[in-house]
C-alpha atoms as a PDB file:
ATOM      1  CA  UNK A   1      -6.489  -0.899 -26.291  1.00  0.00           C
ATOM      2  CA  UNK A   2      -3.725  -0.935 -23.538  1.00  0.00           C
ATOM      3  CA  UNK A   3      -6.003  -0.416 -21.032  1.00  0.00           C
ATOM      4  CA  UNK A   4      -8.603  -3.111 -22.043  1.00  0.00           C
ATOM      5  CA  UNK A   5      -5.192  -5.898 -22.129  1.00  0.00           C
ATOM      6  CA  UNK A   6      -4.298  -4.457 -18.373  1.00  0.00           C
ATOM      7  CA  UNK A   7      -7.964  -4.631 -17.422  1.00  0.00           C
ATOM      8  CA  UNK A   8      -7.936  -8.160 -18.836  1.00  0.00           C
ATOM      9  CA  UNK A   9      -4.526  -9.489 -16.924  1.00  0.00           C
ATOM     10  CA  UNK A  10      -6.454  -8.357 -13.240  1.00  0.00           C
ATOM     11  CA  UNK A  11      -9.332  -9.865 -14.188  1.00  0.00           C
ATOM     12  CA  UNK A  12      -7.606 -12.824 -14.843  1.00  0.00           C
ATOM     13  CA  UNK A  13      -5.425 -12.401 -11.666  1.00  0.00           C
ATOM     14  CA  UNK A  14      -8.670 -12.174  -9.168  1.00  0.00           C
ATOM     15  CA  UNK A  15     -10.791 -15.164 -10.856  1.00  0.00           C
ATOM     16  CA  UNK A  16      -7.910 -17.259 -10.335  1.00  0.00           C
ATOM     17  CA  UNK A  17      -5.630 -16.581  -7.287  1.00  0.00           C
ATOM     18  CA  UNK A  18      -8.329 -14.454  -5.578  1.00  0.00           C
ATOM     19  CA  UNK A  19      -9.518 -10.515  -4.687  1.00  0.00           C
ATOM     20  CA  UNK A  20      -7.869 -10.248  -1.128  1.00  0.00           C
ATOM     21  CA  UNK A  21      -4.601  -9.185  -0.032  1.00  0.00           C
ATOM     22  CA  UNK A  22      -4.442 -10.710   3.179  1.00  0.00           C
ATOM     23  CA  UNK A  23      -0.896  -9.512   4.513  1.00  0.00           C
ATOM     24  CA  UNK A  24      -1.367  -7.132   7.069  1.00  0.00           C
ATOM     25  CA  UNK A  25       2.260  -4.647   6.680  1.00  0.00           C
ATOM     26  CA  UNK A  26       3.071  -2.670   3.586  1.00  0.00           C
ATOM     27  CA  UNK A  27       5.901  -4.928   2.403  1.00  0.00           C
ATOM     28  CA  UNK A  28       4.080  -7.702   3.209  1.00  0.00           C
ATOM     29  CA  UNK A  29       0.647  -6.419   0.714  1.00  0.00           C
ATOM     30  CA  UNK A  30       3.910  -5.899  -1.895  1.00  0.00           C
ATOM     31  CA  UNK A  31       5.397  -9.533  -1.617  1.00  0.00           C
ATOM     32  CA  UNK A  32       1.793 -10.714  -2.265  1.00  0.00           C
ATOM     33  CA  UNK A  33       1.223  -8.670  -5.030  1.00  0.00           C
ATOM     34  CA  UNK A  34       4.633  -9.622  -6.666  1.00  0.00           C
ATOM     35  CA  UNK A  35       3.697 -13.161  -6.046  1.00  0.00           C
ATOM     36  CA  UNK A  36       0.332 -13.307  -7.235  1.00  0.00           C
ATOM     37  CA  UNK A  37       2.174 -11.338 -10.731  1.00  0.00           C
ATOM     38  CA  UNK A  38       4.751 -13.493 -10.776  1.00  0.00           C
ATOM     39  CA  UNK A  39       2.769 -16.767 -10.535  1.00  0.00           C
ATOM     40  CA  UNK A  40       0.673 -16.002 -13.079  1.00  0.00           C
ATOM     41  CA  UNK A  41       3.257 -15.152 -15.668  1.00  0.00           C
ATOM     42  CA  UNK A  42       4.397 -18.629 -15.013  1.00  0.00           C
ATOM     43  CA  UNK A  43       1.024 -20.042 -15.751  1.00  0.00           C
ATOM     44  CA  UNK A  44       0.786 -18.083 -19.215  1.00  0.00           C
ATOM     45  CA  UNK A  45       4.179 -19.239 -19.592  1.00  0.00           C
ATOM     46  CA  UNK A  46       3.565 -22.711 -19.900  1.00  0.00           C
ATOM     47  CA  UNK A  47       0.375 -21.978 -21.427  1.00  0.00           C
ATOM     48  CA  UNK A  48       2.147 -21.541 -24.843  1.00  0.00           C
END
């Protein structure tokens, strides 16, 4: 059941912000990914 939410929440994450990290560095992949997580808890956010 976990599994199927997390599954869900990427899903969700690569329809709507996209499937490519484009940074080229380590940190900079990271900082992308934080972004792209952070962004779309503020969408659900104000969602509800």
């Amino acid at each position: 059941r976990q599994r199927a939410m997390c599954e869900t929440v990427f899903s969700t994450i690569k329809r709507t912000l996209g499937d490519a990290v484009r940074a080229r560095t380590w940190y900079g992949e990271f900082r992308e990914l934080v972004l792209m997580c952070a962004v779309h808890n503020i969408k659900q956010s104000l969602k509800q």
